[in-house]
Protein backbone atom coordinates (compact mmCIF):
# COMPACT_ATOMS: atom_id res chain seq x y z
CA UNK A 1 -9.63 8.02 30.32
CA UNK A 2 -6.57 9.29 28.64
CA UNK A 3 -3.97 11.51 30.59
CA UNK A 4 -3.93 15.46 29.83
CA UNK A 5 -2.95 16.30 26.80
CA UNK A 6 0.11 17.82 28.01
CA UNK A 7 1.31 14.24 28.67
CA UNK A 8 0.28 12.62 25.32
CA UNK A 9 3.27 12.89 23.22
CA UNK A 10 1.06 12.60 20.04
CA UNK A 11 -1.36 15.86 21.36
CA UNK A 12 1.79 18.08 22.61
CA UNK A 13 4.70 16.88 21.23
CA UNK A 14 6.40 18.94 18.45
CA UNK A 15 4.96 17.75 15.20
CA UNK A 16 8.24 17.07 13.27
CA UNK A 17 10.14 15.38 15.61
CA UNK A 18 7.19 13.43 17.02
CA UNK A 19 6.20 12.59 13.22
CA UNK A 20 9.55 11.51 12.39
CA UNK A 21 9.66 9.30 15.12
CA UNK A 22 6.93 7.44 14.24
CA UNK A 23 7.46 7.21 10.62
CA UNK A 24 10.86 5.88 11.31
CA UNK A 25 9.77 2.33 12.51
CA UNK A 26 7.80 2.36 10.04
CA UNK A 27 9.86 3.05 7.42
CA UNK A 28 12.27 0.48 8.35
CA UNK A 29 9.33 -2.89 8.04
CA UNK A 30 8.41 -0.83 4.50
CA UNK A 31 12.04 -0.98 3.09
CA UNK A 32 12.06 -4.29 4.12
CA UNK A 33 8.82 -4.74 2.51
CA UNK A 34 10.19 -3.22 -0.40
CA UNK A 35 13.30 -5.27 -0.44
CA UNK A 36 10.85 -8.22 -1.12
CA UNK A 37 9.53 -6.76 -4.26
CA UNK A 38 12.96 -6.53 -5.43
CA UNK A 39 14.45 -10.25 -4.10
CA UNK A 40 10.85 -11.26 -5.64
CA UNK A 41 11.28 -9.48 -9.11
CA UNK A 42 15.08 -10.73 -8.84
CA UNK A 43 14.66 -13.84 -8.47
CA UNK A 44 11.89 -14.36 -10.54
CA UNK A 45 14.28 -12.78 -13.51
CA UNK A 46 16.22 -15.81 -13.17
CA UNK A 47 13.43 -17.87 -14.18
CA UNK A 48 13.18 -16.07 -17.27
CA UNK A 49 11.16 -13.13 -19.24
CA UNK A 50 8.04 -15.22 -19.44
CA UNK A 51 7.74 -15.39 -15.53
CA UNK A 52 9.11 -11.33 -15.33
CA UNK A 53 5.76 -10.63 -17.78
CA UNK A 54 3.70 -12.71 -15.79
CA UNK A 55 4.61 -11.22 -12.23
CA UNK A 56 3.80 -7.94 -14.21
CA UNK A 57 0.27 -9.58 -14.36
CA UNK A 58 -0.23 -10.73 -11.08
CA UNK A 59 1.94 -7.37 -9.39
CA UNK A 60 -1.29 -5.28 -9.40
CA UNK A 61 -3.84 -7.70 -7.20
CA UNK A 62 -1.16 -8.17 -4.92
CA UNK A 63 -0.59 -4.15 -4.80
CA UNK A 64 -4.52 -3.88 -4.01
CA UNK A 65 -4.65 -6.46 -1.46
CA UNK A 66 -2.02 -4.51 0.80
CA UNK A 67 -3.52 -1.06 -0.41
CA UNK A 68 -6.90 -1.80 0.49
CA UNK A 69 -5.73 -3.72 4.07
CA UNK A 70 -2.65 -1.86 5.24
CA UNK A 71 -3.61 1.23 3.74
CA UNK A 72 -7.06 2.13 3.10
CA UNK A 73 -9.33 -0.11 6.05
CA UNK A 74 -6.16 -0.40 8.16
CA UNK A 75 -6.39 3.86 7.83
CA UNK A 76 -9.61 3.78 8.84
CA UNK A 77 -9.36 1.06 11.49
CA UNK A 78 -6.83 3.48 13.07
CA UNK A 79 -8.61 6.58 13.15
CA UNK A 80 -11.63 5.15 14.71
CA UNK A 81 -9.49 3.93 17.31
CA UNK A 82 -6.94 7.24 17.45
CA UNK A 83 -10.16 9.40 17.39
CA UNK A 84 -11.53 7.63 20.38
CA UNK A 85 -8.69 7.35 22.44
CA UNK A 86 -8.30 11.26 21.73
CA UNK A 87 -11.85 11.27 23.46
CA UNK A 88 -10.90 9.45 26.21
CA UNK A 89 -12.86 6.47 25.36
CA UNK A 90 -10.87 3.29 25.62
CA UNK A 91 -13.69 0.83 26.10
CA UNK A 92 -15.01 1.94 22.75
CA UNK A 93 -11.61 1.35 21.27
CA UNK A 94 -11.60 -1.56 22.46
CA UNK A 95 -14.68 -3.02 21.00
CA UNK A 96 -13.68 -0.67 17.84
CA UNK A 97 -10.54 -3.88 17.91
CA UNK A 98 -12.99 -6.91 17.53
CA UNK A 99 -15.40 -5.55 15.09
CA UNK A 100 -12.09 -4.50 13.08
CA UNK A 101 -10.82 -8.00 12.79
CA UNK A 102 -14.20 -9.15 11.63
CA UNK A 103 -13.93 -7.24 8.88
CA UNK A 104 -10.62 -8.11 8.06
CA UNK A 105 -11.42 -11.56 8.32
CA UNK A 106 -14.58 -11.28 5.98
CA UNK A 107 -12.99 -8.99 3.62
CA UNK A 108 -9.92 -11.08 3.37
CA UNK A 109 -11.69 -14.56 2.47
CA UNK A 110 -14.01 -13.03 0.24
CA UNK A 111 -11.07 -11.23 -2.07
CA UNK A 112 -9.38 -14.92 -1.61
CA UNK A 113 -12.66 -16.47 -3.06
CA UNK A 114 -12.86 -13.74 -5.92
CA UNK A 115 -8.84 -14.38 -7.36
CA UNK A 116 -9.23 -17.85 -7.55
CA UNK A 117 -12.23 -17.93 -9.45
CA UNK A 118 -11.33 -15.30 -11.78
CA UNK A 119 -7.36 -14.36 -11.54
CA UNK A 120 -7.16 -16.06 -15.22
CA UNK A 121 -9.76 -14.15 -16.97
CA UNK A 122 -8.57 -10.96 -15.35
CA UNK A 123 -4.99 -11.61 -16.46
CA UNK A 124 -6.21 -12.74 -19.93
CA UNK A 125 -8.19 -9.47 -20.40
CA UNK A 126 -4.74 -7.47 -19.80
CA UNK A 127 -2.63 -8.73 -22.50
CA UNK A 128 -1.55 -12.22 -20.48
CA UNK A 129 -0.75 -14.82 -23.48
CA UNK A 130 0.90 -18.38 -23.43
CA UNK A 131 3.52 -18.75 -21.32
CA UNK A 132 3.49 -15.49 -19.40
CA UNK A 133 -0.44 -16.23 -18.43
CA UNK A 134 0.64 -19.74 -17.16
CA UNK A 135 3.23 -18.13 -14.50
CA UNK A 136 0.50 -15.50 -13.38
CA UNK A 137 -2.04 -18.50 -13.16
CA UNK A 138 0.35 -20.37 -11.06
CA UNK A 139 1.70 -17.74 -8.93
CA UNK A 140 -2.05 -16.31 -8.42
CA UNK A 141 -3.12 -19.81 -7.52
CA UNK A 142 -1.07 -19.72 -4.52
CA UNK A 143 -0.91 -16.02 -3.30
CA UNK A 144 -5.06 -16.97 -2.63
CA UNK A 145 -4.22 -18.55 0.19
CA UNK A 146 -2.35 -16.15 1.52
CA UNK A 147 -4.57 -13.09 1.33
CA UNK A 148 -6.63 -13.77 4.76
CA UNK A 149 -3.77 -13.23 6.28
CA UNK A 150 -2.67 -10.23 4.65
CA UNK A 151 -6.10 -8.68 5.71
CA UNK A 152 -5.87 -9.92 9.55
CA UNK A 153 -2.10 -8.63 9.61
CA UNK A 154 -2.78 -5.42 8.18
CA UNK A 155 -6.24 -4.40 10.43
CA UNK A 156 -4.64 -5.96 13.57
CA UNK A 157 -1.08 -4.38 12.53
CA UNK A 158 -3.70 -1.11 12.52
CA UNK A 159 -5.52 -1.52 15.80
CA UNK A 160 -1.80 -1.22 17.38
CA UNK A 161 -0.42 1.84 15.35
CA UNK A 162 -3.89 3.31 16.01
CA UNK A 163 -2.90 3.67 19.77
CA UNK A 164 0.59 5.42 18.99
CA UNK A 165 2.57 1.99 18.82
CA UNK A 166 4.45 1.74 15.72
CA UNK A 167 7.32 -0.36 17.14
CA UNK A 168 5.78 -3.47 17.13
CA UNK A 169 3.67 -3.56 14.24
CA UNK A 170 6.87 -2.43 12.11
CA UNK A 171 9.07 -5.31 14.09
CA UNK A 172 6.07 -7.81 12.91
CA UNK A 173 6.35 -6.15 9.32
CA UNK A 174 10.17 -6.60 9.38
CA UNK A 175 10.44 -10.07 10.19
CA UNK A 176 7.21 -11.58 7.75
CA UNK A 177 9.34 -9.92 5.05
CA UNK A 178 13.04 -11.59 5.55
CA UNK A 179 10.58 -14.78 6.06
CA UNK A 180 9.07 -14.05 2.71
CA UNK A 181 12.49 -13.73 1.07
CA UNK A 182 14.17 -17.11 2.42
CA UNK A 183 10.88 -18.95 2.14
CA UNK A 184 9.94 -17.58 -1.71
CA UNK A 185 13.36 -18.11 -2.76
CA UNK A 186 14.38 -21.02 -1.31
CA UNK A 187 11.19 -22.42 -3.13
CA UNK A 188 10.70 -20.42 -6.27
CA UNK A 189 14.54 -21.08 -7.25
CA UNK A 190 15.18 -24.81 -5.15
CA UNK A 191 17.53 -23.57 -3.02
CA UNK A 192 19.30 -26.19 -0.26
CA UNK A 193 17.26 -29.14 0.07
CA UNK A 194 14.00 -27.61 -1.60
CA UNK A 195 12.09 -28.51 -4.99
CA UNK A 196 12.10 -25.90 -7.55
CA UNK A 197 8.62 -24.98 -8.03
CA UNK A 198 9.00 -21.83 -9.34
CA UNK A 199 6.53 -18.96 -9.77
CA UNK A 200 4.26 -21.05 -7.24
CA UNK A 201 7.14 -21.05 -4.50
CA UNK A 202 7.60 -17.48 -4.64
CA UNK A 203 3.81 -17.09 -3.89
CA UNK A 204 4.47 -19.52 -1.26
CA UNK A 205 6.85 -17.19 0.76
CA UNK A 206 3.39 -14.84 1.10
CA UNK A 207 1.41 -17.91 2.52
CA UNK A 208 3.78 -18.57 5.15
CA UNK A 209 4.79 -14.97 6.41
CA UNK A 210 1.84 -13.62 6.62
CA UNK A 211 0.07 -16.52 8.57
CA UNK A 212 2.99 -16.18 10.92
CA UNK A 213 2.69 -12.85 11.46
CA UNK A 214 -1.10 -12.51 11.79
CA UNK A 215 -0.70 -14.95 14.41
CA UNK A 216 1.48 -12.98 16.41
CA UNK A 217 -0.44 -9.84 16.20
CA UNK A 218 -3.40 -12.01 17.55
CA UNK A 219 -1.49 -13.34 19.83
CA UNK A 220 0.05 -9.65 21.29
CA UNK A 221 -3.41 -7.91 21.64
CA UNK A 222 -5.33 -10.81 23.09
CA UNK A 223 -2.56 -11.00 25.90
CA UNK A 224 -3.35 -7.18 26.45
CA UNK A 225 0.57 -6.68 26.09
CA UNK A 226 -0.86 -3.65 23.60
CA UNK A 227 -2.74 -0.45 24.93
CA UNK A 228 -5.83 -1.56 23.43
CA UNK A 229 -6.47 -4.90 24.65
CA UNK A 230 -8.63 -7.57 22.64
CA UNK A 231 -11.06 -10.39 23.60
CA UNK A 232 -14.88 -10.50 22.79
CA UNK A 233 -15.85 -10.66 26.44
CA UNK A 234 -17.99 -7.76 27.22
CA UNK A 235 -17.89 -6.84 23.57
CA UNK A 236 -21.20 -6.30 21.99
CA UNK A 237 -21.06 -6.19 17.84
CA UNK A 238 -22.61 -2.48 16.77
CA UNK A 239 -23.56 -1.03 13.52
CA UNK A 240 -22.45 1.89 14.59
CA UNK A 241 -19.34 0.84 15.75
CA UNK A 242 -18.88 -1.25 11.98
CA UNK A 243 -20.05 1.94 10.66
CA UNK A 244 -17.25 3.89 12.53
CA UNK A 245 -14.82 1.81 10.52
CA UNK A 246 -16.55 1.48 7.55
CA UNK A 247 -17.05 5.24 6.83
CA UNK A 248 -13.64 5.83 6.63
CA UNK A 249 -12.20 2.35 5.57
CA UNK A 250 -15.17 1.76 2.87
CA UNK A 251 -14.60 4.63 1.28
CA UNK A 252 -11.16 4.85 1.36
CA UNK A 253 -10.95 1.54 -0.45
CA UNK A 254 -12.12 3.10 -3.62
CA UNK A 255 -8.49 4.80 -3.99
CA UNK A 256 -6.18 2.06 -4.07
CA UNK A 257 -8.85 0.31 -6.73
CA UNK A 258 -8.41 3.36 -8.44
CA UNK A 259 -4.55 3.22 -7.85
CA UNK A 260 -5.16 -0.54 -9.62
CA UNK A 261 -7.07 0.39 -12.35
CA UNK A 262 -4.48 2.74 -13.47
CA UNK A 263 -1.52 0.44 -13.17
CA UNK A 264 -4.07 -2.21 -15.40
CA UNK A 265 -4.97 0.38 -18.09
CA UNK A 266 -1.27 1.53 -18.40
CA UNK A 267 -0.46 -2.55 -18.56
CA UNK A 268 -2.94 -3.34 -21.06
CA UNK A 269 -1.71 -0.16 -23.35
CA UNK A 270 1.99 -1.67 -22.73
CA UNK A 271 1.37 -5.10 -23.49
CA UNK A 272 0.35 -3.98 -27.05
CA UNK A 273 4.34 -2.93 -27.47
CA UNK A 274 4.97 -7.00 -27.05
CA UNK A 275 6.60 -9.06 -23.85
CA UNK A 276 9.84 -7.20 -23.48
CA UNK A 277 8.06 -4.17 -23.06
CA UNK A 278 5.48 -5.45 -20.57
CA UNK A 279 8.27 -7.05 -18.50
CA UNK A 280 10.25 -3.25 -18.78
CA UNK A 281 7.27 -1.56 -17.49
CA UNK A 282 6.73 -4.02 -14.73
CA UNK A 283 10.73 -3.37 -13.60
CA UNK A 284 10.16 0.14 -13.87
CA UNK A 285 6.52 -0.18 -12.28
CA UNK A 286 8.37 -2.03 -9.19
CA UNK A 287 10.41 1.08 -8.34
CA UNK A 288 6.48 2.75 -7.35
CA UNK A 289 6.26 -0.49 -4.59
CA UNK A 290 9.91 1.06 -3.46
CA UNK A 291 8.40 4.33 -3.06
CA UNK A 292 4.85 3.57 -1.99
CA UNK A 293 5.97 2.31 1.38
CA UNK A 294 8.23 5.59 2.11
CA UNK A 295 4.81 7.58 1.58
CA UNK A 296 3.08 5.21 3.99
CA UNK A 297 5.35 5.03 6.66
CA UNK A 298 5.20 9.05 7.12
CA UNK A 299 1.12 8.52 6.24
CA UNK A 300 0.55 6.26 8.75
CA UNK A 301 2.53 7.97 11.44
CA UNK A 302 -0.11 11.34 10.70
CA UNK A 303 -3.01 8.52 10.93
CA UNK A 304 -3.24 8.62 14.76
CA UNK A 305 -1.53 11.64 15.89
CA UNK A 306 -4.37 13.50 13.57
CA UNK A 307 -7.07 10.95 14.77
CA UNK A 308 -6.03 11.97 18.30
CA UNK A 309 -5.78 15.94 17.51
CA UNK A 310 -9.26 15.87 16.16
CA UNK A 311 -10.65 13.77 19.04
CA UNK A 312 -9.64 16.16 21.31
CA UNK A 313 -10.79 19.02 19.62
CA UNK A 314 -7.14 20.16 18.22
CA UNK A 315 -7.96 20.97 14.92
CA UNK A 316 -5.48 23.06 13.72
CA UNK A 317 -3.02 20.96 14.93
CA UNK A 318 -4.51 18.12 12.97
CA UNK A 319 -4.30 20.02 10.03
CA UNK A 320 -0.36 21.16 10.43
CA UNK A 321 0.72 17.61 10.75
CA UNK A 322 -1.06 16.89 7.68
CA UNK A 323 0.90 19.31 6.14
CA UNK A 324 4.00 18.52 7.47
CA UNK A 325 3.77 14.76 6.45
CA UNK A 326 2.62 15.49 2.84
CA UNK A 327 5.98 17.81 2.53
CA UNK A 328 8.30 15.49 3.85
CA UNK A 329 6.83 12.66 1.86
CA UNK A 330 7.16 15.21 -1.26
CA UNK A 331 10.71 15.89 -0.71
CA UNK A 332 11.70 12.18 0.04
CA UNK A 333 10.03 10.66 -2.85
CA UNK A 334 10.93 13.18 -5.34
CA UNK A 335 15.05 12.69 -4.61
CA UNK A 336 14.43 8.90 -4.89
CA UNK A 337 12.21 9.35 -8.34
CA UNK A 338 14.82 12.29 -9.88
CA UNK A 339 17.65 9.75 -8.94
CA UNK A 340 17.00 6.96 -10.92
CA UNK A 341 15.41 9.27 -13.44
CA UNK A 342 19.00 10.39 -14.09
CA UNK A 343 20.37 6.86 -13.36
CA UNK A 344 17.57 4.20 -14.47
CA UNK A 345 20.12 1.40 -15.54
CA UNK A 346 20.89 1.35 -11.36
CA UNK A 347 17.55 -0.06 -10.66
CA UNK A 348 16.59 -2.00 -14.07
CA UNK A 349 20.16 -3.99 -14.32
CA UNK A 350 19.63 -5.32 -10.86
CA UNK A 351 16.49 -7.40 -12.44
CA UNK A 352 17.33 -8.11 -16.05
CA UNK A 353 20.44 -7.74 -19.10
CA UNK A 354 18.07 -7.96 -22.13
CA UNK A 355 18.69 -4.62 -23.86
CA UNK A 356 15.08 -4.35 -24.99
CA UNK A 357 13.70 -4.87 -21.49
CA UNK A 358 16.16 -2.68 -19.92
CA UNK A 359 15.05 0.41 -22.76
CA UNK A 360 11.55 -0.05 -21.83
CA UNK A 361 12.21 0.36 -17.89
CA UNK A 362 14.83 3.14 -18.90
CA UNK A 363 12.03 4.98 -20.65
CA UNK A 364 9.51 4.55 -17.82
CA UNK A 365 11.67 5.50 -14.71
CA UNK A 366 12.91 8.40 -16.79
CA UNK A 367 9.43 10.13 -17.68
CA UNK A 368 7.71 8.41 -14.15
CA UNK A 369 10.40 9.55 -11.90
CA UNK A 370 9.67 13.42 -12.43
CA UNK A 371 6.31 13.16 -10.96
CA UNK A 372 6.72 10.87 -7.97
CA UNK A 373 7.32 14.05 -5.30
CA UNK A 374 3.66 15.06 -6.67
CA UNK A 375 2.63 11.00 -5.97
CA UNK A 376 4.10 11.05 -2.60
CA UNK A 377 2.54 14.34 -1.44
CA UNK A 378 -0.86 13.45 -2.41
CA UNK A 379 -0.24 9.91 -1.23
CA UNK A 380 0.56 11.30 2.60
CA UNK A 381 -2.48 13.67 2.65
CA UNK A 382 -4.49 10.79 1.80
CA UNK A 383 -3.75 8.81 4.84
CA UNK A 384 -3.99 11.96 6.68
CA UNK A 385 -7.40 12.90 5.87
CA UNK A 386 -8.11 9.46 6.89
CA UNK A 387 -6.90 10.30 10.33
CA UNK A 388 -9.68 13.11 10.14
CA UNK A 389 -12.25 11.15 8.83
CA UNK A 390 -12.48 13.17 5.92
CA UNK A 391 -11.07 10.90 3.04
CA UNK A 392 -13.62 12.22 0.06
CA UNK A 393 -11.19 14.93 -1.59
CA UNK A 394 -8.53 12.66 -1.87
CA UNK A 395 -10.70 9.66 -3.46
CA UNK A 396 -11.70 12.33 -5.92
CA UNK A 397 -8.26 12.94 -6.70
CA UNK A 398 -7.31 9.13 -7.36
CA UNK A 399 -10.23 9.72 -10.09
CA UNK A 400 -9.04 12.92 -11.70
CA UNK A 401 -5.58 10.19 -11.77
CA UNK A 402 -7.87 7.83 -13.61
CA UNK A 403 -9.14 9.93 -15.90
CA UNK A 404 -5.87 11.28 -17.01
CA UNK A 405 -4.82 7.92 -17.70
CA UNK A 406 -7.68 6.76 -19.10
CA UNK A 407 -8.61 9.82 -21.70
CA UNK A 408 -4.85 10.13 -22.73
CA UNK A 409 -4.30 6.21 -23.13
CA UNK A 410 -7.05 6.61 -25.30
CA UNK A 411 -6.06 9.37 -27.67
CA UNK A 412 -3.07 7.74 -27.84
CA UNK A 413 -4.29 4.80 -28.86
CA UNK A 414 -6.05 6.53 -31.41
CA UNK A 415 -3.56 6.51 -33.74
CA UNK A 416 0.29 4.41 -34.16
CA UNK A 417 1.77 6.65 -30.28
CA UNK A 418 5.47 5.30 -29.42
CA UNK A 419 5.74 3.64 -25.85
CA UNK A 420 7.23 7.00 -24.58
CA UNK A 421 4.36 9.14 -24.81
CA UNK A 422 2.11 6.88 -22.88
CA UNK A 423 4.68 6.77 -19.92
CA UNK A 424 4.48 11.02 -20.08
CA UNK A 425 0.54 10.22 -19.80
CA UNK A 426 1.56 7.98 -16.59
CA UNK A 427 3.49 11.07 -15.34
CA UNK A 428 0.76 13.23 -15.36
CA UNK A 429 -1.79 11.03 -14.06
CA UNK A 430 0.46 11.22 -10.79
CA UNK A 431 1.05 15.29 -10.65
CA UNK A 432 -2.64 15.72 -11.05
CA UNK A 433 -3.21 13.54 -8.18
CA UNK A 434 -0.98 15.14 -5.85
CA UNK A 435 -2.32 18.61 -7.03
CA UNK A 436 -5.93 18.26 -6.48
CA UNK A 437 -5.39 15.77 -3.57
CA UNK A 438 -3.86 18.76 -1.66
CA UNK A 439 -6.25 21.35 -3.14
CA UNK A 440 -9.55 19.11 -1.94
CA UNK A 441 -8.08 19.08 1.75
CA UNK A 442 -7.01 23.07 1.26
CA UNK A 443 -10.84 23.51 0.93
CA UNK A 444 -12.35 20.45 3.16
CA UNK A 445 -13.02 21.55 6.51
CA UNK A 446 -11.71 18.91 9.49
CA UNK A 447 -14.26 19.87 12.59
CA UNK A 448 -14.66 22.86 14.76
CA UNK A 449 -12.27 23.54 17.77
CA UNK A 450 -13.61 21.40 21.02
């Protein structure tokens, strides 16, 4: 059984300080996380526009595979397990561990299965032609291999943070990602003693970082050197216990598909404006896989401390940490977005010199970049309904997103729209979401007081 709640830090501690302390680990292993995106998008400039367009290609099923792992099942992995440690119950969080990997595992090789059958036709269907389709192909080819173990090392990186540890899972985090740098690079570019092999070496650096660091994960729960400790003795596989998961994971995972879909409609609209501006809008589209880590650092911190508030009956308190993380997250991403709004040549010169390139990223991070505090509030309180178990309102948000993006790309493409107005459309799409993300948990209620 768990101690009183006056000696659970996550139950009793100040909500600020104690969110902010678990954000911060986090925080650091998404930078880092980030910092690959940009060492990625870098060094993948250097082997010329064809290969920028056709990372623009590949960028969103690589964006859905962590989405869906770290951020929608992982959520829901770690409210099942903060909800019934809250309760007291830590054999049930323990067998809530094994049937969590399962469905990593499953999910993980059937998504595997699924992009290299079809990767191609998908990236054919958005606008991929000639040269840029061949360095999607290859680079998606790859990256297949590699996205079991993005699954295992986002559920089991979950089963830890769902217990209040975000040290370790963060430390893991950090060090896959500097592995993913030298490895990619030193492969993608032929660095030292290695082949160039280009768009399939950069994939490579996924393969080998996230094996390693699923391994360890494995390796730190089945030792019991975490609270919750894992093995399959004793451990008897439930529906209900799959269903525990699933009810919050499941549906969560309709978000970041939504999230996908956007990001495919706005490339397939784009690609129509030729190669240049397809490889702009992916530079620009990078700076959101900057900012989407920020939001879930702060988003998973509220995962377990409102998982254990609402296991324990404290639901008010559940509900002000919500709050508190989807302000923070507002007021974080919005200074990053209004920056490079006003400065947009900072982040696009770091990738690319081509003038047309750079005026297609310029014209994205200046209209995008307005509405990111909305994306980053709505993007918090979606973790943190997950936490609650309550993760319908914000799923109906990412659709309200969808249909912004999908009835304005459409009028627009109704008759001869410049690229600008269809990055505006983008930038509403996001303040909508944030919006009616917060007004659907405003109005949702989160349990009655134990």
């Amino acid at each position: 059984m768990l101690a009183p709640n006056t000696q659970n830090p996550l139950l009793s501690g100040p909500i600020l300080p104690t969110l902010l302390r678990l954000a911060l680990p986090n925080m650091g292993a998404m930078v880092a996380t980030s910092l690959v995106a940009i060492a990625e998008t870098s060094y993948v400039g250097i082997l010329g526009t064809s290969a920028l367009a056709g990372l623009a290609l590949v960028f969103p099923i690589v964006m859905l595979q962590q989405m869906m792992s770290g951020g929608a099942m992982g959520g829901g992995v770690s409210s099942s397990i903060a909800r019934a440690l809250g309760s007291g119950d830590e054999a049930r969080a323990r067998s809530l561990a094994v049937h969590a990997a399962i469905i990593g595992l499953g999910a993980g090789l059937l998504l595997a299965v699924l992009v290299l059958v079809f990767a191609a036709d998908v990236f054919a269907l958005l606008g991929g032609r000639g040269p840029s389709l061949g360095e999607a192909v290859a680079y998606a080819r790859v990256y297949a291999f590699a996205i079991v173990g993005v699954w295992l090392t986002n559920t089991l990186a979950s089963v830890v943070r769902g217990a209040g540890n975000m040290r370790v899972p963060s430390l893991t985090i950090f060090s896959a990602a500097v592995m993913q740098i030298v490895v990619g690079g030193a492969l993608g570019l032929g660095l030292g003693p290695f082949p160039r092999v280009g768009m399939a070496g950069v994939a490579f650096g996924q393969v080998a970082c996230f094996t390693a660091a699923a391994s360890f994960l494995l390796w730190f729960l089945w030792t019991g050197r975490a609270r919750v400790k894992f093995g399959f003795a004793g451990v008897e596989l439930r529906r209900e216990l799959f269903g525990d998961i699933l009810r919050v994971g499941a549906l969560a995972c309709i978000a970041p598909i939504q999230s996908v879909a956007t990001v495919l409609i706005v490339t397939r609209l784009v690609a129509h404006f030729g190669t240049e501006a397809l490889a702009g809008y992916g530079i620009g589209a990078r700076l959101e896989f900057l900012l989407i880590p920020i939001a879930f650092a702060i988003g998973v911190a509220c995962v377990p401390m409102v998982g254990m508030a609402i296991g324990a009956g404290e639901v008010s308190r559940a509900r002000k940490v919500a709050w508190t993380g989807g302000v923070v997250s507002a007021i974080m991403l919005g200074a990053v977005g209004l920056f490079f709004a006003a400065f947009p040549h900072l982040w696009s010169r770091m990738f690319t010199s081509d003038p047309a390139v750079l005026e297609s990223a310029r014209i994205y991070l200046v209209w995008s970049g307005l509405a990111y505090s909305f994306f980053g509030m709505g993007l918090c309180l979606y973790f943190a309904s997950q936490g609650a178990g309550k993760v319908l309102g914000p799923v109906l948000a990412g659709t309200i997103r969808l249909v912004v993006v999908i009835a304005g790309g459409l009028w627009l493409t109704s008759w001869d729209s410049p690229q600008w107005m269809m990055f505006i459309v983008v930038a509403l799409s996001m303040a909508a979401y944030g919006l009616s993300t917060a007004g659907f948990i405003w109005m949702t209620p989160w349990g009655k007081k134990a």
